[in-house]
N, C-alpha and C. Protein backbone atom coordinates (compact mmCIF):
# COMPACT_ATOMS: atom_id res chain seq x y z
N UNK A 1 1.89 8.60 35.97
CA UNK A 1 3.08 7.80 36.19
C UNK A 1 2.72 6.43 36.76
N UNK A 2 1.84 6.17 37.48
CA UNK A 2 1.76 5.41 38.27
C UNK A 2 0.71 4.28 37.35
N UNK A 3 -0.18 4.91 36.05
CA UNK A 3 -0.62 4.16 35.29
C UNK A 3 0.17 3.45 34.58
N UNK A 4 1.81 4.20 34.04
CA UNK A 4 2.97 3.70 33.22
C UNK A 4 3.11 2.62 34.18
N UNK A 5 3.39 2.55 35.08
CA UNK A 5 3.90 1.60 36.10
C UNK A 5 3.55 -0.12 36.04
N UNK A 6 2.50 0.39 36.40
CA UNK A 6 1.14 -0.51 35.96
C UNK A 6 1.12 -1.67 34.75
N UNK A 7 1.43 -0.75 33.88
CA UNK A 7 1.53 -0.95 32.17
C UNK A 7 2.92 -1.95 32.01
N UNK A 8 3.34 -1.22 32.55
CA UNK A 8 5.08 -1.85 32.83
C UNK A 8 5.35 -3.31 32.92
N UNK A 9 4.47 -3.41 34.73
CA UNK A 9 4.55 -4.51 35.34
C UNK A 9 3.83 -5.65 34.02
N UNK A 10 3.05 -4.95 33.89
CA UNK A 10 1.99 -6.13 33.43
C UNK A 10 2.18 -6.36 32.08
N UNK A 11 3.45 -5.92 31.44
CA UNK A 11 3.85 -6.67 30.30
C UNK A 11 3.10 -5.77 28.96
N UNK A 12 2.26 -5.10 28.94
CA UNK A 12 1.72 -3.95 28.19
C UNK A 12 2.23 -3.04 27.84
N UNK A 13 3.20 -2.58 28.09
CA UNK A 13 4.23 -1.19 27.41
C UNK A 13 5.34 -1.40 28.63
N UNK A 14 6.39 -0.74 27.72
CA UNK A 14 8.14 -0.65 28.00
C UNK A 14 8.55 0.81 27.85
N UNK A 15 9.37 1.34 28.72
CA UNK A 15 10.44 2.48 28.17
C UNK A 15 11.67 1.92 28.67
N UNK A 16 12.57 2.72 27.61
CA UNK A 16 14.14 2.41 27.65
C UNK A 16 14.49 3.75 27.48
N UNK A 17 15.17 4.30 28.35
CA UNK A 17 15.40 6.17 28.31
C UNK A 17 16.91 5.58 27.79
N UNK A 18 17.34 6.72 27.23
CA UNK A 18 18.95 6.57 26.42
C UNK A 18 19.77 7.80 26.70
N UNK A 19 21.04 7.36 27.66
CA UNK A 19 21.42 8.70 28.16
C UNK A 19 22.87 8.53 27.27
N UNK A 20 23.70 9.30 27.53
CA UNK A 20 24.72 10.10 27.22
C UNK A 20 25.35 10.54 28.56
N UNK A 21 26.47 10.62 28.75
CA UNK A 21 27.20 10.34 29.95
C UNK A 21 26.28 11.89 31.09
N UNK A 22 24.92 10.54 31.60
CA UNK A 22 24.53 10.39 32.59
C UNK A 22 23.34 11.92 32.40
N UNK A 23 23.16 11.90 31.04
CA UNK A 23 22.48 12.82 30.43
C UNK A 23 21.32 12.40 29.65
N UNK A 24 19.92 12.08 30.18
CA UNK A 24 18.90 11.99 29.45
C UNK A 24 18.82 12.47 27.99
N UNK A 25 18.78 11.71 26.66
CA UNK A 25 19.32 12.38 25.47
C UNK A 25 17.83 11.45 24.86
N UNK A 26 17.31 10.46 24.96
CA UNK A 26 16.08 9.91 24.13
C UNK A 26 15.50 9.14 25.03
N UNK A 27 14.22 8.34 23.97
CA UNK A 27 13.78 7.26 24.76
C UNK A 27 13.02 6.35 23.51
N UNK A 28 12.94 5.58 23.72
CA UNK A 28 12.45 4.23 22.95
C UNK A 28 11.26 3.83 23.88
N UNK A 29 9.98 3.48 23.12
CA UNK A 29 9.43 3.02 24.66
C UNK A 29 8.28 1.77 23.36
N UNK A 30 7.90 1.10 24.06
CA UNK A 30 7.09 0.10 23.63
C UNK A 30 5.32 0.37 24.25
N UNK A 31 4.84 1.66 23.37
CA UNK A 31 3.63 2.09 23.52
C UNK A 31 2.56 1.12 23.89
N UNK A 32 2.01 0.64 23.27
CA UNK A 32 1.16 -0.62 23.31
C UNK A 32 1.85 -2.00 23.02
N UNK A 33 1.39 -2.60 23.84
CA UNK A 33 2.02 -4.59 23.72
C UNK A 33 1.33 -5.35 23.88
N UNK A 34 0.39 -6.05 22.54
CA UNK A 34 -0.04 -6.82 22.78
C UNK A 34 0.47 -8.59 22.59
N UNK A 35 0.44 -9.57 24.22
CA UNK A 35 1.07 -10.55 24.65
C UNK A 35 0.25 -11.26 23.54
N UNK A 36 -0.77 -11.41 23.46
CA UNK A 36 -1.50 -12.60 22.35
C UNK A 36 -0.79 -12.36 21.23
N UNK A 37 -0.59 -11.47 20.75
CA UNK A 37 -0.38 -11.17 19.15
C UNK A 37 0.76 -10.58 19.14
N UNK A 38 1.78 -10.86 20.21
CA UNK A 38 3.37 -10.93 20.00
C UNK A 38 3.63 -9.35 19.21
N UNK A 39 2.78 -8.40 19.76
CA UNK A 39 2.96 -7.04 18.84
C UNK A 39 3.13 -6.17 19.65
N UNK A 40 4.41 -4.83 19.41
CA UNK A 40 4.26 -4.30 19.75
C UNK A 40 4.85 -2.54 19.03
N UNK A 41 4.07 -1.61 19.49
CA UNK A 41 4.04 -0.19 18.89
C UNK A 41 5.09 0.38 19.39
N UNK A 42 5.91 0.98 18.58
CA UNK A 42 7.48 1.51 18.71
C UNK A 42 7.30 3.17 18.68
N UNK A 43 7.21 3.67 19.49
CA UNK A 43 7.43 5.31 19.70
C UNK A 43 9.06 5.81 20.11
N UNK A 44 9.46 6.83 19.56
CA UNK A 44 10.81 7.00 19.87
C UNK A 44 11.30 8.60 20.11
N UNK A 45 12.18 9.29 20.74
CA UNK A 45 12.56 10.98 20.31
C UNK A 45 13.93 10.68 20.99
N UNK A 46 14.55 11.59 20.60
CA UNK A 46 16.02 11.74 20.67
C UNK A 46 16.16 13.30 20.19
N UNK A 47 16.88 13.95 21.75
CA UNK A 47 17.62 14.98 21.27
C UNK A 47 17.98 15.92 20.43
N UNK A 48 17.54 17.11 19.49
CA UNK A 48 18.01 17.29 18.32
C UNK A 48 19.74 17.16 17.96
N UNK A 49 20.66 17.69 19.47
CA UNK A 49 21.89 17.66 19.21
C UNK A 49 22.36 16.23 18.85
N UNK A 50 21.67 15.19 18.76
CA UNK A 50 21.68 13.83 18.92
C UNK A 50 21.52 13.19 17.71
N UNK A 51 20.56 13.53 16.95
CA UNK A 51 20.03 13.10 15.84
C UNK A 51 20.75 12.88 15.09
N UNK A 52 21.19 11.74 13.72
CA UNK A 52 21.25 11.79 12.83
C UNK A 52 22.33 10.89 12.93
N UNK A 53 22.54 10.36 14.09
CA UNK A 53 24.29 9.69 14.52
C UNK A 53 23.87 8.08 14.50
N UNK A 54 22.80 7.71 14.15
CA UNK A 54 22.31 6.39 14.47
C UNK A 54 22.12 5.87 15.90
N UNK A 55 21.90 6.63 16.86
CA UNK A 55 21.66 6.35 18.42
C UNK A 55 20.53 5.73 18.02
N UNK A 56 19.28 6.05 17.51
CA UNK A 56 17.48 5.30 17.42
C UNK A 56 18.30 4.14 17.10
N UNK A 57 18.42 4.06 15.87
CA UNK A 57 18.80 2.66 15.35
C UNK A 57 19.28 1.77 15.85
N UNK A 58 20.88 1.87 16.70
CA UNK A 58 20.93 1.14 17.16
C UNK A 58 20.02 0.66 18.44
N UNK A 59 19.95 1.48 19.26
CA UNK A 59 18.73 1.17 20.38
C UNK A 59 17.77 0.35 20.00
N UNK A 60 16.83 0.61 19.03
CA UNK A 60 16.11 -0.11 17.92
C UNK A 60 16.33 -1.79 17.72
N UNK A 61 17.75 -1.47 17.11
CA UNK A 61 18.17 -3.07 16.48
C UNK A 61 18.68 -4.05 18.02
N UNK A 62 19.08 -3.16 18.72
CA UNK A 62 19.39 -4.06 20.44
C UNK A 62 17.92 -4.54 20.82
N UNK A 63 16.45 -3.71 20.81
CA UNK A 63 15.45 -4.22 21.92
C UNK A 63 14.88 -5.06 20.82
N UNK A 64 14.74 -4.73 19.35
CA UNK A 64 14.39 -5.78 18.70
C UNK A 64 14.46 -7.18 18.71
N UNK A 65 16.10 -7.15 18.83
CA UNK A 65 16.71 -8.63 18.62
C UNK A 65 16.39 -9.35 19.74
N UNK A 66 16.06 -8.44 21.16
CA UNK A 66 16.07 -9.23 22.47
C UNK A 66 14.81 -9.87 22.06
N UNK A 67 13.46 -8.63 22.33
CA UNK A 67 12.59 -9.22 22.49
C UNK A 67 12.19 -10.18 21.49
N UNK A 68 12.77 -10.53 19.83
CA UNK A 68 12.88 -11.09 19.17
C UNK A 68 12.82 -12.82 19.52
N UNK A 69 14.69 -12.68 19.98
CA UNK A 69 14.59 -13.67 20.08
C UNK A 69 14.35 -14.57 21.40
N UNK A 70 13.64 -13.77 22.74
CA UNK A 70 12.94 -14.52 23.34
C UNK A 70 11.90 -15.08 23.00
N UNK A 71 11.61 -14.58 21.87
CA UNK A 71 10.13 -15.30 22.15
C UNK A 71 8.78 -13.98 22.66
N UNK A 72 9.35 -12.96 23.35
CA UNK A 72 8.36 -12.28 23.80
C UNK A 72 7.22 -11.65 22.23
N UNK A 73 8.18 -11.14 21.55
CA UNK A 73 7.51 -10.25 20.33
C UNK A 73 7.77 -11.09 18.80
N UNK A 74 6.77 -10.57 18.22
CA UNK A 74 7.61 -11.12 16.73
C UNK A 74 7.03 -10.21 15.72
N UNK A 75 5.89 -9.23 15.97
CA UNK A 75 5.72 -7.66 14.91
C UNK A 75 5.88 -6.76 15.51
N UNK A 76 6.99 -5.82 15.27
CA UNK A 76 7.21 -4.46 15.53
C UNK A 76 6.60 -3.43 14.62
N UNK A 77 6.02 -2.50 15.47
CA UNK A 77 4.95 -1.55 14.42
C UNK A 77 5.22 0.24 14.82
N UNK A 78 5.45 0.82 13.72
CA UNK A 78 6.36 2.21 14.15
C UNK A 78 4.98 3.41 13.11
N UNK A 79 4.62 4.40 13.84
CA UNK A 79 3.55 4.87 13.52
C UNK A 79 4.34 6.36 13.34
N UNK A 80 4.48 7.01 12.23
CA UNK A 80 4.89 8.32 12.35
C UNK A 80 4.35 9.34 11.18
N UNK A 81 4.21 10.47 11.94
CA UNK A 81 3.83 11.56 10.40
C UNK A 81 4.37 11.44 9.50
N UNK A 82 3.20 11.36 8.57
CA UNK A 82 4.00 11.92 7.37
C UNK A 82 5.36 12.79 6.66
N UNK A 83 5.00 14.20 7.72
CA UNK A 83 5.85 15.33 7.53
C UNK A 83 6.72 14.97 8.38
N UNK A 84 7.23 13.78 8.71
CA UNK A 84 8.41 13.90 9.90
C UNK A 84 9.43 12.84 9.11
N UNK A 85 10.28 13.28 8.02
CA UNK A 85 11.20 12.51 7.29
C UNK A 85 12.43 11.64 7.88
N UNK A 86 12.67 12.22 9.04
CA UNK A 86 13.55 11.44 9.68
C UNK A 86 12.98 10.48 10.33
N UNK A 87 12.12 10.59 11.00
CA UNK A 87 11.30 9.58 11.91
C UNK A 87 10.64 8.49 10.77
N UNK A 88 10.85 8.60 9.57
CA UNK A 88 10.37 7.77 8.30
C UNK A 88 11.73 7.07 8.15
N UNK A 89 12.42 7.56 8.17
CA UNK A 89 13.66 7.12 7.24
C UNK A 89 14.04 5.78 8.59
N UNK A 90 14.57 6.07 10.35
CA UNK A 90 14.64 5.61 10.90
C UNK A 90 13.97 4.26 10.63
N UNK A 91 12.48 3.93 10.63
CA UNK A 91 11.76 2.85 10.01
C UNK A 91 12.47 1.83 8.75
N UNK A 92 12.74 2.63 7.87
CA UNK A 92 12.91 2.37 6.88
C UNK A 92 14.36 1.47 6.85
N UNK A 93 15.12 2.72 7.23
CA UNK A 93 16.74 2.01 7.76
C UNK A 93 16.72 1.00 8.41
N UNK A 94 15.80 0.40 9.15
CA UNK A 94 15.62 -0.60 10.26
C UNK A 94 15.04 -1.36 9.80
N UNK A 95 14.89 -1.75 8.47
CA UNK A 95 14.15 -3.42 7.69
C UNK A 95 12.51 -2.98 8.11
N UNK A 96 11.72 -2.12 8.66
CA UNK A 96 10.44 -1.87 8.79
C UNK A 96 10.05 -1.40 7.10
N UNK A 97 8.62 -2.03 6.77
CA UNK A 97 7.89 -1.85 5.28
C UNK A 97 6.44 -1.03 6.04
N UNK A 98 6.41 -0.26 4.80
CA UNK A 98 5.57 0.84 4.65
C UNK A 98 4.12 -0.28 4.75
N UNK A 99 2.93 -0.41 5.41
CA UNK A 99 1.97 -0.98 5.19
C UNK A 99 1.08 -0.38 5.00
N UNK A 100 1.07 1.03 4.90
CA UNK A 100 -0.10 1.99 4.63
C UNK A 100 -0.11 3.30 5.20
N UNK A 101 -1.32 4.22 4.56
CA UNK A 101 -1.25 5.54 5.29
C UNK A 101 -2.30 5.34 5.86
N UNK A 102 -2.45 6.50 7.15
CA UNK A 102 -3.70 6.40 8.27
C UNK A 102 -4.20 7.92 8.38
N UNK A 103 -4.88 8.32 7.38
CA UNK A 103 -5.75 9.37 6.97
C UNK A 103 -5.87 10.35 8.19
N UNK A 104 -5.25 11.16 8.20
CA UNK A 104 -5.81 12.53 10.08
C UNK A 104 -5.99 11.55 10.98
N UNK A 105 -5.15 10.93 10.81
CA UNK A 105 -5.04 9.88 12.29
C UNK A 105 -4.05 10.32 13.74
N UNK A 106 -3.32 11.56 13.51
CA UNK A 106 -3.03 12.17 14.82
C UNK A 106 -2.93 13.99 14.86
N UNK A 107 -3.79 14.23 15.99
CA UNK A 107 -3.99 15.40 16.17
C UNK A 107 -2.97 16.21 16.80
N UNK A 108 -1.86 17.41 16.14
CA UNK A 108 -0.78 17.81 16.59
C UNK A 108 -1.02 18.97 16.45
N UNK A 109 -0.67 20.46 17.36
CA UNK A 109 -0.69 21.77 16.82
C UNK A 109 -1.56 21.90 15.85
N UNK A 110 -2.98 21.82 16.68
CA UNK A 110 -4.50 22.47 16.20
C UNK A 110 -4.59 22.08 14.89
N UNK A 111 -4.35 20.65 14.51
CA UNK A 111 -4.82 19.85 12.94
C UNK A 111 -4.30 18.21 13.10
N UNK A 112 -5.18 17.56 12.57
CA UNK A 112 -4.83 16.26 12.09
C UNK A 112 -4.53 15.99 10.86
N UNK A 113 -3.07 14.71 11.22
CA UNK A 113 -2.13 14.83 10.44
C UNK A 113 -2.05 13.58 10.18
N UNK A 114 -1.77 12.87 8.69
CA UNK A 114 -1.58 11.86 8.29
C UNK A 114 -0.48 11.12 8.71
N UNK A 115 -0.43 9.82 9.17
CA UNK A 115 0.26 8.75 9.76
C UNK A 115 0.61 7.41 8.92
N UNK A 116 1.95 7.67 8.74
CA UNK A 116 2.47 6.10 7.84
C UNK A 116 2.34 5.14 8.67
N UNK A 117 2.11 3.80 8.31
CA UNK A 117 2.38 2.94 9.64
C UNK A 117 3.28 1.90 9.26
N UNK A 118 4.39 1.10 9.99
CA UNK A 118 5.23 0.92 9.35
C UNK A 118 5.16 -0.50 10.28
N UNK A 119 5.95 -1.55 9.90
CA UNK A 119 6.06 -3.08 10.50
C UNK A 119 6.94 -3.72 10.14
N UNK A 120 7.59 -4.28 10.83
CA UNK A 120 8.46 -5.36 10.67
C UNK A 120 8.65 -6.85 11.44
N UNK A 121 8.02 -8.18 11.00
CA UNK A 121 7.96 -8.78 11.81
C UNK A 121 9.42 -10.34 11.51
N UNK A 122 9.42 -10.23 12.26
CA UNK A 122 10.27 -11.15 12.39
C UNK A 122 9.72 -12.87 13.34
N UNK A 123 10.51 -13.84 12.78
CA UNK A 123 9.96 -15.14 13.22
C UNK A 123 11.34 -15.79 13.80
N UNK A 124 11.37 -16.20 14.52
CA UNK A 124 12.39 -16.57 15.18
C UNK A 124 11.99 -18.78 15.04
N UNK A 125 11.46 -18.82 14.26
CA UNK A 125 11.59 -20.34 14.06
C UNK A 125 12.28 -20.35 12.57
């Protein structure tokens, strides 16, 4: 926790928890951030009772546009299994393009599993 903290302060990763009246239901968090290269890695989960209502999305399209149009970010990059169709589609729905697959690039329940990686950058000039 206290490494998140850390991470926090110093402009390197974000979480945004997403409740429901006063009910932890997801989180959005900004995994890696790199300040030189205005980039940053989009990890997300939400609830199963939750799913499917557009809560990611919008959450999504709100921290986008901020960090957008400050100035802080300008490539958003969303890394998800293969076998995880919703967590694809989310990307997809959200103006993010497919830039490739990443071969047994994450190890889940005793196997590595292929990883789409997905981007969307935006320019605010």
């Amino acid at each position: 926790m206290q490494g998140n903290v850390m991470l926090h302060q110093r402009g390197y990763a974000k979480m945004f928890m997403i409740f429901k009246e006063d009910e932890l239901i997801g989180v959005i968090s900004f995994n890696r951030i790199e300040p030189l290269n205005k980039t940053a890695e989009i990890g997300y989960w939400l609830d199963e009772p939750h799913q499917g209502q557009g809560i990611i999305s919008q959450a999504l399209q709100a921290l986008i546009h901020h960090y957008a149009q400050s100035g802080e970010l300008r490539r958003f990059v969303i890394k998800c299994r293969v076998d995880n169709p919703q967590s694809n589609q989310v990307a997809l729905r959200n103006g993010f393009i497919l830039e490739g697959c990443l071969k047994q690039a994450e190890f889940l329940n005793d196997a590595y599993d292929d990883v789409n990686l997905y981007a969307r950058i935006i320019d605010s000039q």
